[in-house]
Protein backbone atom coordinates (compact mmCIF):
# COMPACT_ATOMS: atom_id res chain seq x y z
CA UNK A 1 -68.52 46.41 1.85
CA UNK A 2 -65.53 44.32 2.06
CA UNK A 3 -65.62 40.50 2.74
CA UNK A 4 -62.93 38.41 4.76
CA UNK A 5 -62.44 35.08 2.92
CA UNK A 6 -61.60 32.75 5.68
CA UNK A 7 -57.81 31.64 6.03
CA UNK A 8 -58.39 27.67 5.28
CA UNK A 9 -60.13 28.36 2.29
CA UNK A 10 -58.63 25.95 -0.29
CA UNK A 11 -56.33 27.66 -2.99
CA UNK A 12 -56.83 27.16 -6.58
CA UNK A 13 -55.68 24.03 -8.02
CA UNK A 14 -52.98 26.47 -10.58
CA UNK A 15 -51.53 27.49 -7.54
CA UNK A 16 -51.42 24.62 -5.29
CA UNK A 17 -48.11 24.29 -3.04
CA UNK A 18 -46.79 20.36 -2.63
CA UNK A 19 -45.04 19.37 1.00
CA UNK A 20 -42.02 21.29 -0.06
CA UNK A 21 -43.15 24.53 -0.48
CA UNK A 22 -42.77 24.45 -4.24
CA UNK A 23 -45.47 25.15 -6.36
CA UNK A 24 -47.12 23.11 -8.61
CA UNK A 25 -49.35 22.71 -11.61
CA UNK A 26 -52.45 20.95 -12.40
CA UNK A 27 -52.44 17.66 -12.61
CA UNK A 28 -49.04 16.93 -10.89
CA UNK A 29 -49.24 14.73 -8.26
CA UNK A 30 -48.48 16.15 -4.73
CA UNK A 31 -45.20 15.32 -2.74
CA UNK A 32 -45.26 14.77 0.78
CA UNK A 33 -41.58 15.03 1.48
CA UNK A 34 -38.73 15.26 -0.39
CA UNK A 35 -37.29 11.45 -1.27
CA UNK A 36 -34.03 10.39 0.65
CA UNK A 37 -30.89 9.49 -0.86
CA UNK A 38 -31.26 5.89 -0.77
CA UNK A 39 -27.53 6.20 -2.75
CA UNK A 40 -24.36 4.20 -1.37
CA UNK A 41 -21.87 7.28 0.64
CA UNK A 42 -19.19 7.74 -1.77
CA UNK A 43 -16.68 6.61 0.92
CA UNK A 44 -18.35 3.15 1.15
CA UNK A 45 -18.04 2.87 -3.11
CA UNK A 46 -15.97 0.16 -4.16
CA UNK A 47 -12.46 1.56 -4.61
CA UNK A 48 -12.62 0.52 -8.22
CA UNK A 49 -15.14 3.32 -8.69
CA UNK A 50 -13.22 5.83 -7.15
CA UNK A 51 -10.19 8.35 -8.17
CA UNK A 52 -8.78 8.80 -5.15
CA UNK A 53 -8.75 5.17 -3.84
CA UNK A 54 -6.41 4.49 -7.34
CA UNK A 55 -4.68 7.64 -6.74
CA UNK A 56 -3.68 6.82 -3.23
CA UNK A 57 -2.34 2.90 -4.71
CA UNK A 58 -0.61 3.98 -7.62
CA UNK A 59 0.85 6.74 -6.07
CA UNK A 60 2.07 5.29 -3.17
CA UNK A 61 3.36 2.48 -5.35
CA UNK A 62 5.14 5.15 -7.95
CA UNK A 63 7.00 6.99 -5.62
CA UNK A 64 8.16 3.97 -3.23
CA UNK A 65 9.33 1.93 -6.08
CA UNK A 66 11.40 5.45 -7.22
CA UNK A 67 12.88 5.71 -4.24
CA UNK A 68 13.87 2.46 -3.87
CA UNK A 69 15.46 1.92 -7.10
CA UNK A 70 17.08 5.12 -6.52
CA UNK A 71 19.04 4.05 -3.31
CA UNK A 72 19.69 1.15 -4.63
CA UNK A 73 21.46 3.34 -7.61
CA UNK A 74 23.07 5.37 -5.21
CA UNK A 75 24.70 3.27 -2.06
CA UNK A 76 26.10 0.85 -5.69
CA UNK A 77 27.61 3.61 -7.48
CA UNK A 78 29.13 5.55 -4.01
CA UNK A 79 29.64 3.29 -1.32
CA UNK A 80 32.07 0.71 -2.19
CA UNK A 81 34.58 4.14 -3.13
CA UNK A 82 34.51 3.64 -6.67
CA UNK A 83 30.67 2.43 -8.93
CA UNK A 84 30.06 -1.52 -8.42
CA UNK A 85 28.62 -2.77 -11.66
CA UNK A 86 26.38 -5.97 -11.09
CA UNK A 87 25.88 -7.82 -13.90
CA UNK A 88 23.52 -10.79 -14.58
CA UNK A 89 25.93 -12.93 -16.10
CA UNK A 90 28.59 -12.78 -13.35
CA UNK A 91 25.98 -13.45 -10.58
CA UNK A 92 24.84 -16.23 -12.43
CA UNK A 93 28.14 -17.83 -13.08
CA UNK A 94 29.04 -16.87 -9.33
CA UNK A 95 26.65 -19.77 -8.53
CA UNK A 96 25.17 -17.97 -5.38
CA UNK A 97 28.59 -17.02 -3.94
CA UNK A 98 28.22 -13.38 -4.26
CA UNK A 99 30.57 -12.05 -2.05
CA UNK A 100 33.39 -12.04 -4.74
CA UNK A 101 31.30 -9.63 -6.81
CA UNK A 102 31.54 -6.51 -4.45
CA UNK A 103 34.72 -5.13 -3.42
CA UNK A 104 36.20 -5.09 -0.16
CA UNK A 105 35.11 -1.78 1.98
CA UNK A 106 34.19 -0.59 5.40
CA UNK A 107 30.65 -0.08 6.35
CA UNK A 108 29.46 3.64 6.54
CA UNK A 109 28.22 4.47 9.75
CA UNK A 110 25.29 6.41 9.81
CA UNK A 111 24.23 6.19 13.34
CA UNK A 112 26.68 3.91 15.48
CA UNK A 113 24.64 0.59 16.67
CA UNK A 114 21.77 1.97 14.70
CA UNK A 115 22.17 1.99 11.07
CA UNK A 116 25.65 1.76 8.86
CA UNK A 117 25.54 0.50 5.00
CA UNK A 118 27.19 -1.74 3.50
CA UNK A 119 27.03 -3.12 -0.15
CA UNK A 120 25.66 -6.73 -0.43
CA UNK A 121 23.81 -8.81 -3.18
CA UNK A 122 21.40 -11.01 -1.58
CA UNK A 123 20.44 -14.27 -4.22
CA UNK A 124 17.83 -15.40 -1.73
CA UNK A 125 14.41 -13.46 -0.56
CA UNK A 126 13.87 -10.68 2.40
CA UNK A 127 17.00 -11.62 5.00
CA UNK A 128 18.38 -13.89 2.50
CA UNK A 129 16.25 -16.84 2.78
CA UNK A 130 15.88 -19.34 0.19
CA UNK A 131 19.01 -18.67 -1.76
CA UNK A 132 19.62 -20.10 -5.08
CA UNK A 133 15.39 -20.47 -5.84
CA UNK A 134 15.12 -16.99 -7.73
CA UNK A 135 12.33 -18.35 -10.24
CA UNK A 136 10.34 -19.63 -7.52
CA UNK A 137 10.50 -15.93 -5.94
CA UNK A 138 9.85 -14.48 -9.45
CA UNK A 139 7.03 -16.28 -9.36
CA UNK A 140 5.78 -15.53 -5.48
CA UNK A 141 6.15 -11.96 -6.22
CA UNK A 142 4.14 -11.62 -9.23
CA UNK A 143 1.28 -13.89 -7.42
CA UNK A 144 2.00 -11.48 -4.17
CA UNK A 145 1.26 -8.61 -6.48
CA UNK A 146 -1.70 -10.51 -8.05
CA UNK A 147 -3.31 -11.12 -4.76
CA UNK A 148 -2.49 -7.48 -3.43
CA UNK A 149 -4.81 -6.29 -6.15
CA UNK A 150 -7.67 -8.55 -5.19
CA UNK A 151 -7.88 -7.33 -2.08
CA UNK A 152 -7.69 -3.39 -3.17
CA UNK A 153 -10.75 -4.96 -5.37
CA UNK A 154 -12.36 -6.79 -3.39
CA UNK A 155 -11.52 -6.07 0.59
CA UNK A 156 -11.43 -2.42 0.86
CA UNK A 157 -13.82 0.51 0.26
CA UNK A 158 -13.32 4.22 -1.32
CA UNK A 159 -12.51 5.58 2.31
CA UNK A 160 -9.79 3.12 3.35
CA UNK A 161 -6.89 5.32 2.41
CA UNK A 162 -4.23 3.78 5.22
CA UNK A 163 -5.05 0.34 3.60
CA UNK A 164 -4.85 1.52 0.03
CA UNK A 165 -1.21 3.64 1.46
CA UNK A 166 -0.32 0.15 2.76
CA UNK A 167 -0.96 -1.65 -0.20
CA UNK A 168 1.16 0.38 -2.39
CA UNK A 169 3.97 0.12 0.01
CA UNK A 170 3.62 -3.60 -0.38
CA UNK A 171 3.32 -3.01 -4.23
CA UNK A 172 6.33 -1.01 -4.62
CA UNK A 173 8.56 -3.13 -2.51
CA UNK A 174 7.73 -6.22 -4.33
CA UNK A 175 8.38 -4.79 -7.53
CA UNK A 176 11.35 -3.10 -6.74
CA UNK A 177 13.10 -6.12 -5.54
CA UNK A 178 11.26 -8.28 -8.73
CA UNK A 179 13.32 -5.96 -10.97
CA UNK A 180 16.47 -6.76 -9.58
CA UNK A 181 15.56 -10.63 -9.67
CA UNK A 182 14.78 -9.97 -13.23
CA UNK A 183 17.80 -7.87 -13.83
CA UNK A 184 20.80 -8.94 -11.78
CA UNK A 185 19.79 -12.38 -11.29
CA UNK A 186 19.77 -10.95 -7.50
CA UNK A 187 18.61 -8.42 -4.88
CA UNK A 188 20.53 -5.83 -4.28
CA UNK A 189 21.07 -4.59 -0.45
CA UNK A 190 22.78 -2.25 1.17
CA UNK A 191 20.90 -1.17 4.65
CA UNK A 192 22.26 -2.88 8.22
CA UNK A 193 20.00 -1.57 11.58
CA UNK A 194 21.30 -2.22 15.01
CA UNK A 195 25.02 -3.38 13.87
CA UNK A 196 26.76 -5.19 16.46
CA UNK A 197 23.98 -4.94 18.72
CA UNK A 198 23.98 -8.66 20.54
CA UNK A 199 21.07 -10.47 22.24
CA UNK A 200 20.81 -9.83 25.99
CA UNK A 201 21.63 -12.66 28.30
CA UNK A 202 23.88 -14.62 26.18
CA UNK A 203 20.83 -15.65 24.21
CA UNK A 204 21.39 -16.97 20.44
CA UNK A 205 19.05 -16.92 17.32
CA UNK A 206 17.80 -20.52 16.45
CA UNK A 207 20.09 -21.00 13.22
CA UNK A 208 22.71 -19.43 14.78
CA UNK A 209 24.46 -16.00 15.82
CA UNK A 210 23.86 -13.98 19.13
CA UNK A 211 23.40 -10.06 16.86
CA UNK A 212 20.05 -9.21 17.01
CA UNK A 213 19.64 -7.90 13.03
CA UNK A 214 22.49 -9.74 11.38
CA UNK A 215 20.66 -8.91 8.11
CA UNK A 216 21.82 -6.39 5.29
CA UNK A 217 18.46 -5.37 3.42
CA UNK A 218 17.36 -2.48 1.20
CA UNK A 219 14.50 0.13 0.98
CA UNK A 220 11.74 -1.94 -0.75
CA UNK A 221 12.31 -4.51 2.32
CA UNK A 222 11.69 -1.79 4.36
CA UNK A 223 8.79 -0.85 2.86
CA UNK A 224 7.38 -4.69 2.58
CA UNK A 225 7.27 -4.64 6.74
CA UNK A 226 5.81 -1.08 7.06
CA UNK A 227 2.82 -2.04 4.66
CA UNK A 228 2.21 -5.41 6.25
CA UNK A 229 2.57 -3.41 9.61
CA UNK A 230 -0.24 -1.05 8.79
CA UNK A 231 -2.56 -3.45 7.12
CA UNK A 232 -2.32 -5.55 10.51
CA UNK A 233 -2.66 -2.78 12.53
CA UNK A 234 -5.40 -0.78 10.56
CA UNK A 235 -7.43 -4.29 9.78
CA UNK A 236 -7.36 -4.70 13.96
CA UNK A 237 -8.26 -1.71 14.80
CA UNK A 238 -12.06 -1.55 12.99
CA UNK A 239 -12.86 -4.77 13.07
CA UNK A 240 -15.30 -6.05 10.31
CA UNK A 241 -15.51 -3.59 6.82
CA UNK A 242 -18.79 -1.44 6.75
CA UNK A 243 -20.94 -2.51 4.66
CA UNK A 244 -23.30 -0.75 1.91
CA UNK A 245 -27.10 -0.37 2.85
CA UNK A 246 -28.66 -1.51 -0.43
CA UNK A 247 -30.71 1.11 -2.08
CA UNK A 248 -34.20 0.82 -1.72
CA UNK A 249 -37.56 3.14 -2.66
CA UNK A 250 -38.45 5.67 -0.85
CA UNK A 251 -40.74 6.08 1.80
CA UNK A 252 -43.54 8.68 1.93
CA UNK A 253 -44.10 10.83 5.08
């Protein structure tokens, strides 16, 4: 005669199942639930813990400081007809009047009233300002650069890859103009937007001048604005940095 064990008879302690559905042996003590991850998301690491966030900065910064030292190399040596060689002696015997230095030639045209070249070394900072104080812009760039790194250290998180691209754009275009301060004793430009393009309305700048970009710049200028442009733009846009939940043990259910 057979016998039907009733279904909620307990099993065996050997073969005891925990809240998971794995087994277990004697002894262990049952789980009611499978612990969360009380871990920080990887995107919310600090970006000094993670590969990509250096990646993303140091590449960024490689390849826009190549590029900019390139064109610089390029509009120099092809521009002016024949190779302009700049030399740190004559530009600091030329006592900030620099214009003797490059030869006399007419602007390529790339795009009329958008964008010609033209060869100029610039003894001042972006646009020319503060000519004749390249020691005290030595020294702003390297604290520029400095402070740049605090804040990929200290500001951002693993997933902020626009700010990290942005930082390396303002890494690489300080740098690439610091090595021509170092260098040439100057900076060396050769990129004019909007030539001969005047101010509407009869309308002059303050100091002087009615074309609205009378400045002759280079790449690593270029570069400068873009960062600063995204890290304004991206720092608007979400507000206040997430912050990390702090770990804490976990909860039985």
């Amino acid at each position: 005669m057979s016998v039907n064990v009733p279904s909620n008879t307990p099993a065996s302690p050997e073969s005891r199942e925990d809240a998971t559905g794995e087994p277990r042996t004697k002894g262990e003590p049952a789980s009611s639930a499978v612990p969360p991850d009380t871990s920080p998301a990887e995107h919310d690491l600090s970006p000094l813990r993670s590969g990509r966030a250096w990646a993303i900065l140091l590449g960024v910064t490689v390849l826009g400081l190549v590029i900019d030292l390139a064109t610089k190399y390029w509009a120099f040596g092809t521009l002016a007809g024949d190779p302009v060689q700049v030399s740190r002696e004559a530009v600091l015997a030329a006592r900030g009047r620099l214009g003797g230095l490059i030869p006399y030639h007419e602007p390529t045209v790339v795009v009329p009233y958008l964008l010609e070249l033209k060869l100029v070394l610039n003894p001042g900072a972006v646009f020319g300002m503060g000519a004749g104080k390249r020691w005290f812009f030595v020294s702003f760039t390297i604290a520029a650069v400095g402070f740049v790194l605090w804040l990929f250290s200290t500001w951002t998180r693993a997933r902020d890859a626009w700010l990290h691209a942005a930082m390396g754009l303002i890494l690489a275009g300080g740098i690439g103009n610091l090595y021509d301060r170092l260098k040439f004793a100057c900076v060396r430009d050769f990129l004019h937007p909007l030539p001969g393009v005047e101010l509407p309305f009869g309308w002059r700048l303050p100091w002087g001048g009615t074309e609205i970009w009378p400045y002759v710049s280079n790449v690593a200028d270029a570069f400068l604005l873009i960062g600063i442009g995204i890290l304004i733009m991206v720092t608007w846009r979400r507000g206040e940095p997430a912050r990390v939940a702090p770990a804490g043990p976990s909860r039985a259910g």
